[in-house]
PDB file of N, CA and C in Angstrom:
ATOM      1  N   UNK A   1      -8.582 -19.785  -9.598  1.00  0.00           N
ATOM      2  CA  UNK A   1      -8.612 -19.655 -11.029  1.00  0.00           C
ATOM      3  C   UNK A   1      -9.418 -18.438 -11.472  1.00  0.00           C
ATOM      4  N   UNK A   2     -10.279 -18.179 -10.587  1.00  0.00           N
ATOM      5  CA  UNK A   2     -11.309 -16.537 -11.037  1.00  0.00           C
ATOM      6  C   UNK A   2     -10.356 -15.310 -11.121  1.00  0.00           C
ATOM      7  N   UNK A   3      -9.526 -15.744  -9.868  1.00  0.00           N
ATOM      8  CA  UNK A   3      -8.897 -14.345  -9.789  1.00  0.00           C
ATOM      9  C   UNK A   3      -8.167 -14.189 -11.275  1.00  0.00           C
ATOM     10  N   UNK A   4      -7.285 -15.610 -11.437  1.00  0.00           N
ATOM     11  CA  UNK A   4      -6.080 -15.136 -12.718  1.00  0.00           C
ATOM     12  C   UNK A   4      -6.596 -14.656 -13.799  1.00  0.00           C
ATOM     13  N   UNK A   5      -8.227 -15.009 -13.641  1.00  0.00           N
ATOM     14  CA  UNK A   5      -8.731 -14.539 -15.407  1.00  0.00           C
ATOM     15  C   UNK A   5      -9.166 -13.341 -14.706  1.00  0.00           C
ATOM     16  N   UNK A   6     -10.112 -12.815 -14.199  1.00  0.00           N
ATOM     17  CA  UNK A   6      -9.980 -11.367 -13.269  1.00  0.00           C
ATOM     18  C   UNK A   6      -8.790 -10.439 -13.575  1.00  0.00           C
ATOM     19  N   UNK A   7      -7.552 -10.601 -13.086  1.00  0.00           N
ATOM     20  CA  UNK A   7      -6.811 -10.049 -13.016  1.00  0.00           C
ATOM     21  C   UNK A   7      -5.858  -9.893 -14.643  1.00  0.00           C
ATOM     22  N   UNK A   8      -5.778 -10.890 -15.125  1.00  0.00           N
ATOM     23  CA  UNK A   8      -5.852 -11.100 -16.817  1.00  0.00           C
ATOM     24  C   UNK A   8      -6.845  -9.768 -17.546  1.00  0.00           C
ATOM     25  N   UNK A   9      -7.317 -10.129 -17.284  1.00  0.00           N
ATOM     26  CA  UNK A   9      -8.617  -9.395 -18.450  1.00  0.00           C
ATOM     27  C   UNK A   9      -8.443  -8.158 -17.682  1.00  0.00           C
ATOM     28  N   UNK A  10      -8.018  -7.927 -16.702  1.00  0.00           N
ATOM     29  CA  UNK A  10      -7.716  -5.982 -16.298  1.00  0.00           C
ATOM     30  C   UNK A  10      -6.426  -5.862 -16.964  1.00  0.00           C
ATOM     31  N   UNK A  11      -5.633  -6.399 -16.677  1.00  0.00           N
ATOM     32  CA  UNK A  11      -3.980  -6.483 -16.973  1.00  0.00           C
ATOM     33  C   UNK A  11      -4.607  -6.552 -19.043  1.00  0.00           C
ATOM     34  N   UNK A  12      -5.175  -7.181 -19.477  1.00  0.00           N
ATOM     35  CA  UNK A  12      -5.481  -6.729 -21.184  1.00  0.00           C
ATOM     36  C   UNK A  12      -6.019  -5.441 -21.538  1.00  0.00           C
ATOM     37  N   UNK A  13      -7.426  -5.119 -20.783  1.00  0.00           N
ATOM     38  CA  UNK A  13      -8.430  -4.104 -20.758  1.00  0.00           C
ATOM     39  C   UNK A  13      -7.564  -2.779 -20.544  1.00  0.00           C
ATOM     40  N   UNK A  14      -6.368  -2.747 -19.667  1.00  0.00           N
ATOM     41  CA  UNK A  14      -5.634  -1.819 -19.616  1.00  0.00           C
ATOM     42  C   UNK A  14      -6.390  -1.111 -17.961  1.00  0.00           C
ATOM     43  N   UNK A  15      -6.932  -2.045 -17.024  1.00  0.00           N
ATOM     44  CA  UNK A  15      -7.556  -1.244 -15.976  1.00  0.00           C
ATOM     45  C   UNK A  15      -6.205  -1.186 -15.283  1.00  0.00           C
ATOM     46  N   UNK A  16      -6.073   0.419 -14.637  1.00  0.00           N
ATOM     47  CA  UNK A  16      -4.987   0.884 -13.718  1.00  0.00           C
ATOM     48  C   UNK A  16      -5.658   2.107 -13.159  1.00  0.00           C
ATOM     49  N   UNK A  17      -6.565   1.396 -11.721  1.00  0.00           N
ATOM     50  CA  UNK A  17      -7.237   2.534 -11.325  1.00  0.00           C
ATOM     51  C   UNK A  17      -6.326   1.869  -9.500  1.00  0.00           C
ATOM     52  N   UNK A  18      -6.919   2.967  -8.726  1.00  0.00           N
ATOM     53  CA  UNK A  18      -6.998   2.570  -6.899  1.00  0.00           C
ATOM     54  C   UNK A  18      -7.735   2.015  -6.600  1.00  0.00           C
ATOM     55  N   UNK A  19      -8.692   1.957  -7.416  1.00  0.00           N
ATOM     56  CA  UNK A  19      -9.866   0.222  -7.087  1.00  0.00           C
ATOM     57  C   UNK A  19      -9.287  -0.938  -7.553  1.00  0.00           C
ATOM     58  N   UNK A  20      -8.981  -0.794  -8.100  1.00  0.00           N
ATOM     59  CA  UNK A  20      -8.298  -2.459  -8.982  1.00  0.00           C
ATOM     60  C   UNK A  20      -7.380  -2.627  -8.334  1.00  0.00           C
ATOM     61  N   UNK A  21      -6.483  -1.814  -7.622  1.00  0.00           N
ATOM     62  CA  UNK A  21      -5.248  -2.215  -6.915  1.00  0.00           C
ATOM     63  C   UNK A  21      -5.812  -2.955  -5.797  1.00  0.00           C
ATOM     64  N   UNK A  22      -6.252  -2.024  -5.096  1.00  0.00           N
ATOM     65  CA  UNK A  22      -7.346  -2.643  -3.889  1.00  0.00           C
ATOM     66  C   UNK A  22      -7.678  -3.743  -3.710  1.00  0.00           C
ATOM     67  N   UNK A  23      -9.151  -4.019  -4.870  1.00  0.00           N
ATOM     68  CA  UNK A  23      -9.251  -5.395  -5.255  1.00  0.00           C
ATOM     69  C   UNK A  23      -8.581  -6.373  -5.308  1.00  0.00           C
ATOM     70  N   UNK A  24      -7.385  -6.158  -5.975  1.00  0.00           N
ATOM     71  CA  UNK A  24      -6.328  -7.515  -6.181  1.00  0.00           C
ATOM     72  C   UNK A  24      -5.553  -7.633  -4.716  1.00  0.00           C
ATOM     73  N   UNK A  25      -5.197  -6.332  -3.889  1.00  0.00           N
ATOM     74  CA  UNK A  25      -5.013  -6.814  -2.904  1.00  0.00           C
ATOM     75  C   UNK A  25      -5.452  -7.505  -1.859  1.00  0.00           C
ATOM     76  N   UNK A  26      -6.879  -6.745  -1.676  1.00  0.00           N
ATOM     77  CA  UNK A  26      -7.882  -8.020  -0.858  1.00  0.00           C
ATOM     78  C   UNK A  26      -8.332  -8.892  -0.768  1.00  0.00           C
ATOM     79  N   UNK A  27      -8.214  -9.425  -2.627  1.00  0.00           N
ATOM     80  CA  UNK A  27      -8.538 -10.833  -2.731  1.00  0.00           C
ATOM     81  C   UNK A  27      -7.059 -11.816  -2.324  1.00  0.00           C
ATOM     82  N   UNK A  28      -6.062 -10.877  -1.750  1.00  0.00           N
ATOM     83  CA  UNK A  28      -4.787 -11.867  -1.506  1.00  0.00           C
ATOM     84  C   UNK A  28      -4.879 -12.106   0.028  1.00  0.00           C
ATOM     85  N   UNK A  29      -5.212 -10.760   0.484  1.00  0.00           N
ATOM     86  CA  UNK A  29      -5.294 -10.853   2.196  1.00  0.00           C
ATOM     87  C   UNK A  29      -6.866 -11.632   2.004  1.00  0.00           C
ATOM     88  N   UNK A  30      -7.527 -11.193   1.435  1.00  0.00           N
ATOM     89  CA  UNK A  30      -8.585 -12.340   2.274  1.00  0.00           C
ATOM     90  C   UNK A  30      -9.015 -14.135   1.802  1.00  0.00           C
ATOM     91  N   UNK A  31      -7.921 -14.327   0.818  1.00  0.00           N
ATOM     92  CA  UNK A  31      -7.177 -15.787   0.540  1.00  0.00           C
ATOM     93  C   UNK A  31      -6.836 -16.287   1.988  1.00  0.00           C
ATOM     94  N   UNK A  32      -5.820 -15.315   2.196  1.00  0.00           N
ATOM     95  CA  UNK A  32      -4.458 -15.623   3.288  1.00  0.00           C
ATOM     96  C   UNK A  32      -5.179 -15.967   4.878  1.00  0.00           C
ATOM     97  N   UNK A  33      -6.790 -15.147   4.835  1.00  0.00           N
ATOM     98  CA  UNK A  33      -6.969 -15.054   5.869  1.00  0.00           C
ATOM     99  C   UNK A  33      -8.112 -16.153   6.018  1.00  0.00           C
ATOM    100  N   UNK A  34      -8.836 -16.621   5.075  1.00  0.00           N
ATOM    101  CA  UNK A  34      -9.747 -18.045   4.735  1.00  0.00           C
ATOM    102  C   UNK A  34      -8.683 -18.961   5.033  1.00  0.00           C
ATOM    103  N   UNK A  35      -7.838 -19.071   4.617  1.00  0.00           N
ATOM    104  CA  UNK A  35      -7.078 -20.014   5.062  1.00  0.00           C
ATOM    105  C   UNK A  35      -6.532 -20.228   6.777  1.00  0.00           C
ATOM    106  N   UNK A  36      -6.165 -19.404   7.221  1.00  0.00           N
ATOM    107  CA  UNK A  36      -6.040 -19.109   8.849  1.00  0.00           C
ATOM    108  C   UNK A  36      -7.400 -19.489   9.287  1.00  0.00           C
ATOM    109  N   UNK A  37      -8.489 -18.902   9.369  1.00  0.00           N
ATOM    110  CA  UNK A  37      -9.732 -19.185   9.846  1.00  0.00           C
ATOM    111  C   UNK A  37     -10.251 -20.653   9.418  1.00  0.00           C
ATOM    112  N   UNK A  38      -9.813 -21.326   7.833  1.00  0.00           N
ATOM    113  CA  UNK A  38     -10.404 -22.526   8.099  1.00  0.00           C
ATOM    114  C   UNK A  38      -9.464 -23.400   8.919  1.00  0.00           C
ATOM    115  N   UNK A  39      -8.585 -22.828   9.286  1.00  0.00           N
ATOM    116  CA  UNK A  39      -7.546 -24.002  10.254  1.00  0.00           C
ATOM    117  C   UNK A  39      -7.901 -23.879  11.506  1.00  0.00           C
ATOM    118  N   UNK A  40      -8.289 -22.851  11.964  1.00  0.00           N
ATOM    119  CA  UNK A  40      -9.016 -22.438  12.811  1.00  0.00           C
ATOM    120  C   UNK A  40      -9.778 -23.039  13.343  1.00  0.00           C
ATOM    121  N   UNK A  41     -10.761 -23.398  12.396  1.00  0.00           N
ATOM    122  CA  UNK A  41     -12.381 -23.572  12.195  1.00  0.00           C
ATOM    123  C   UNK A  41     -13.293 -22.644  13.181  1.00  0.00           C
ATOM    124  N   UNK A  42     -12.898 -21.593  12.550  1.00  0.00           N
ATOM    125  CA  UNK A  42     -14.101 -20.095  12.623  1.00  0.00           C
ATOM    126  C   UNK A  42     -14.969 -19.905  11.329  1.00  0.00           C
ATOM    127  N   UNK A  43     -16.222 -20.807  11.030  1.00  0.00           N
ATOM    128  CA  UNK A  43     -16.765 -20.845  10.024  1.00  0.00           C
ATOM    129  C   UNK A  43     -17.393 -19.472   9.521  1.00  0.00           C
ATOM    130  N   UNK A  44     -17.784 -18.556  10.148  1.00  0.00           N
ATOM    131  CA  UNK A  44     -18.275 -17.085   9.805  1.00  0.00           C
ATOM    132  C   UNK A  44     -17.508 -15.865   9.059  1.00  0.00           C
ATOM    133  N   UNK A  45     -16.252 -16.456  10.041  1.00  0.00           N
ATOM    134  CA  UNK A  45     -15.037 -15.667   9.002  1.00  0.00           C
ATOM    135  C   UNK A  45     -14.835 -16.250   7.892  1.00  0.00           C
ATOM    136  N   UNK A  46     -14.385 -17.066   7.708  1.00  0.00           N
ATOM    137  CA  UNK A  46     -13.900 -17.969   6.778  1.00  0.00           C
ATOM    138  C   UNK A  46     -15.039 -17.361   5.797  1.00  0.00           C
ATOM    139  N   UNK A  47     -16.044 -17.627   5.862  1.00  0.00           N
ATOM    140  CA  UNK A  47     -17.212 -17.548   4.568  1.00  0.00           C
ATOM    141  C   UNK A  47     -16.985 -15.897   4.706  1.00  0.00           C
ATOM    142  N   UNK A  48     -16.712 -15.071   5.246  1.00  0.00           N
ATOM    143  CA  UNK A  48     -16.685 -13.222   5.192  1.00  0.00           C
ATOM    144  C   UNK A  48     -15.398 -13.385   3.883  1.00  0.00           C
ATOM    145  N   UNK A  49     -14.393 -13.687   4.510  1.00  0.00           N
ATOM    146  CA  UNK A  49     -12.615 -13.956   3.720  1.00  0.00           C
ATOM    147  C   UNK A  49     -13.467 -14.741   1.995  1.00  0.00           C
ATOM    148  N   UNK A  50     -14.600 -15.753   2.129  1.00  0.00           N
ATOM    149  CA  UNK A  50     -14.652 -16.105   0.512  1.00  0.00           C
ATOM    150  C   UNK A  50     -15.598 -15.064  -0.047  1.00  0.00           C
ATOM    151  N   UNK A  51     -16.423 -14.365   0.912  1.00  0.00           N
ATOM    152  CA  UNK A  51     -17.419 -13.290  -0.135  1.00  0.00           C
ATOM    153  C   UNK A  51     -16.400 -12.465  -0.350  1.00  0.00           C
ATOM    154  N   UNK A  52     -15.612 -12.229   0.391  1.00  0.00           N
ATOM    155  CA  UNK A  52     -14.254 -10.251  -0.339  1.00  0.00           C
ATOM    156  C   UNK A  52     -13.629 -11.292  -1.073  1.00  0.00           C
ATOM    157  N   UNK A  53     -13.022 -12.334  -1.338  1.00  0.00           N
ATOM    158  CA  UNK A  53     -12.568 -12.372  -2.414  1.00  0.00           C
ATOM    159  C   UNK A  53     -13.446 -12.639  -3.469  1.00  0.00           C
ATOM    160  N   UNK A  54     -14.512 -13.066  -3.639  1.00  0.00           N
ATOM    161  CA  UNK A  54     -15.236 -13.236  -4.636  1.00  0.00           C
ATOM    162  C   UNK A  54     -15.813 -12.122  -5.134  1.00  0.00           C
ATOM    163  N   UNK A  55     -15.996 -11.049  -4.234  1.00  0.00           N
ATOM    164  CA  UNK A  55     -16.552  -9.694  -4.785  1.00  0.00           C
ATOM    165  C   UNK A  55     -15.224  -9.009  -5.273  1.00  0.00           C
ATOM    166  N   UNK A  56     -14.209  -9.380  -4.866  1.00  0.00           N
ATOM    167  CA  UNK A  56     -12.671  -8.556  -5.587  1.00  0.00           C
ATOM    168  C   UNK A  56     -12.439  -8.984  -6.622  1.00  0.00           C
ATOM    169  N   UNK A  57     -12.573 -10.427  -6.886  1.00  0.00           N
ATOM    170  CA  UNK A  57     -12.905 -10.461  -8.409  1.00  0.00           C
ATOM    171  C   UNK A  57     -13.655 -10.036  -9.311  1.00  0.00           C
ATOM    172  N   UNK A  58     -15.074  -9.985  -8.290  1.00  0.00           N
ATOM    173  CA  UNK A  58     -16.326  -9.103  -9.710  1.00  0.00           C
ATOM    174  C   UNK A  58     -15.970  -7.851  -9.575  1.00  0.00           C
ATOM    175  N   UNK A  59     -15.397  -7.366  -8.850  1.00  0.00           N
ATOM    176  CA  UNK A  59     -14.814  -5.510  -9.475  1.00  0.00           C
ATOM    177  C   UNK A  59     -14.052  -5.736 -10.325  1.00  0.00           C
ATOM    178  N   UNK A  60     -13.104  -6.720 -10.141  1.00  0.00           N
ATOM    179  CA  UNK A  60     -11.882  -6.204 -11.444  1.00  0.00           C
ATOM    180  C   UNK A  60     -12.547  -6.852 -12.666  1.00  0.00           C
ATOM    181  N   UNK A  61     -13.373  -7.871 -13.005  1.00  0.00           N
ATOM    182  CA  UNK A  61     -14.423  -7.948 -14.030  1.00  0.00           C
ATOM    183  C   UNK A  61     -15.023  -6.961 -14.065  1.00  0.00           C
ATOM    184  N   UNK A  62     -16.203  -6.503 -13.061  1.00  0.00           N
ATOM    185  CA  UNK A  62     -16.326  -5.037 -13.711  1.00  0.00           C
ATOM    186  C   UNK A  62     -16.222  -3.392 -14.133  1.00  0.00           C
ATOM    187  N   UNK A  63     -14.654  -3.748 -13.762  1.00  0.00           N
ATOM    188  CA  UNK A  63     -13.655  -2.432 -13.522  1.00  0.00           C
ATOM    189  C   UNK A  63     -12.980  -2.924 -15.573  1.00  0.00           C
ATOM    190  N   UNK A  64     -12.967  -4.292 -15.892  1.00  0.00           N
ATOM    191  CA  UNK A  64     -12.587  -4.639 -16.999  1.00  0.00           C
ATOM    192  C   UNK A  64     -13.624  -4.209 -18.099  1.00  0.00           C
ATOM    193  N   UNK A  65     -14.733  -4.511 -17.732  1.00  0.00           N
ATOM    194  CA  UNK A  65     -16.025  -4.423 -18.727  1.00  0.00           C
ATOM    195  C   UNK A  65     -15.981  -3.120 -19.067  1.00  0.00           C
ATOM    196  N   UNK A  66     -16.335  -1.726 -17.793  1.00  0.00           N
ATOM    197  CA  UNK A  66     -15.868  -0.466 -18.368  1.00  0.00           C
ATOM    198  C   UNK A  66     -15.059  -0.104 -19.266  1.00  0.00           C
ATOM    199  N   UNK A  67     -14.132  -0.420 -18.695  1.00  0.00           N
ATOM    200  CA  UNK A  67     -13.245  -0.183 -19.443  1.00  0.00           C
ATOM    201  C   UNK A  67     -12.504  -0.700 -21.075  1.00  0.00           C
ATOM    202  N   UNK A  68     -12.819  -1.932 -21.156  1.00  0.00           N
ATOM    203  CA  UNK A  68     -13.316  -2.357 -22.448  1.00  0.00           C
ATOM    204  C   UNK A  68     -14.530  -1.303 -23.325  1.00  0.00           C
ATOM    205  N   UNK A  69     -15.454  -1.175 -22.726  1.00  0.00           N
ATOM    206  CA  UNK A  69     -16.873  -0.162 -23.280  1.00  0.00           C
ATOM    207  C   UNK A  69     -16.259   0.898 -24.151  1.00  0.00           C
ATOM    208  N   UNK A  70     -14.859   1.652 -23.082  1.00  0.00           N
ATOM    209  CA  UNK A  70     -14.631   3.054 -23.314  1.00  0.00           C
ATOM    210  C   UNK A  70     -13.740   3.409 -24.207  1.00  0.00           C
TER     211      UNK A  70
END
């Protein structure tokens, strides 16, 4: 649910940079890949796969905030 408002509020703010692309992509590969690792049960990855997506959301929040500012 972070990501859709994340990705919402860039998609309003009007963010269309190579970071934001980025971002939204890594928070998909490293979804895809928390999920593999918790089936796994490789607990180190798994928690690496939830910090990049949780930090790919706070860029495109604060790739949104800029850009709102400007």
């Amino acid at each position: 649910m972070v990501f859709a408002a994340a990705a919402l509020m860039a998609y309003v703010t009007g963010v269309n940079s190579f970071t934001a692309k980025v971002a939204a992509i890594a928070f998909v590969v490293a979804r895809l890949l928390y999920s593999i690792f918790y089936i796994l049960n490789i607990p180190l990855l798994r928690s690496l796969m939830f910090a990049i997506g949780i930090f790919s959301c706070g860029t495109l929040f604060f790739l949104s905030i800029i850009q709102a500012t400007n």
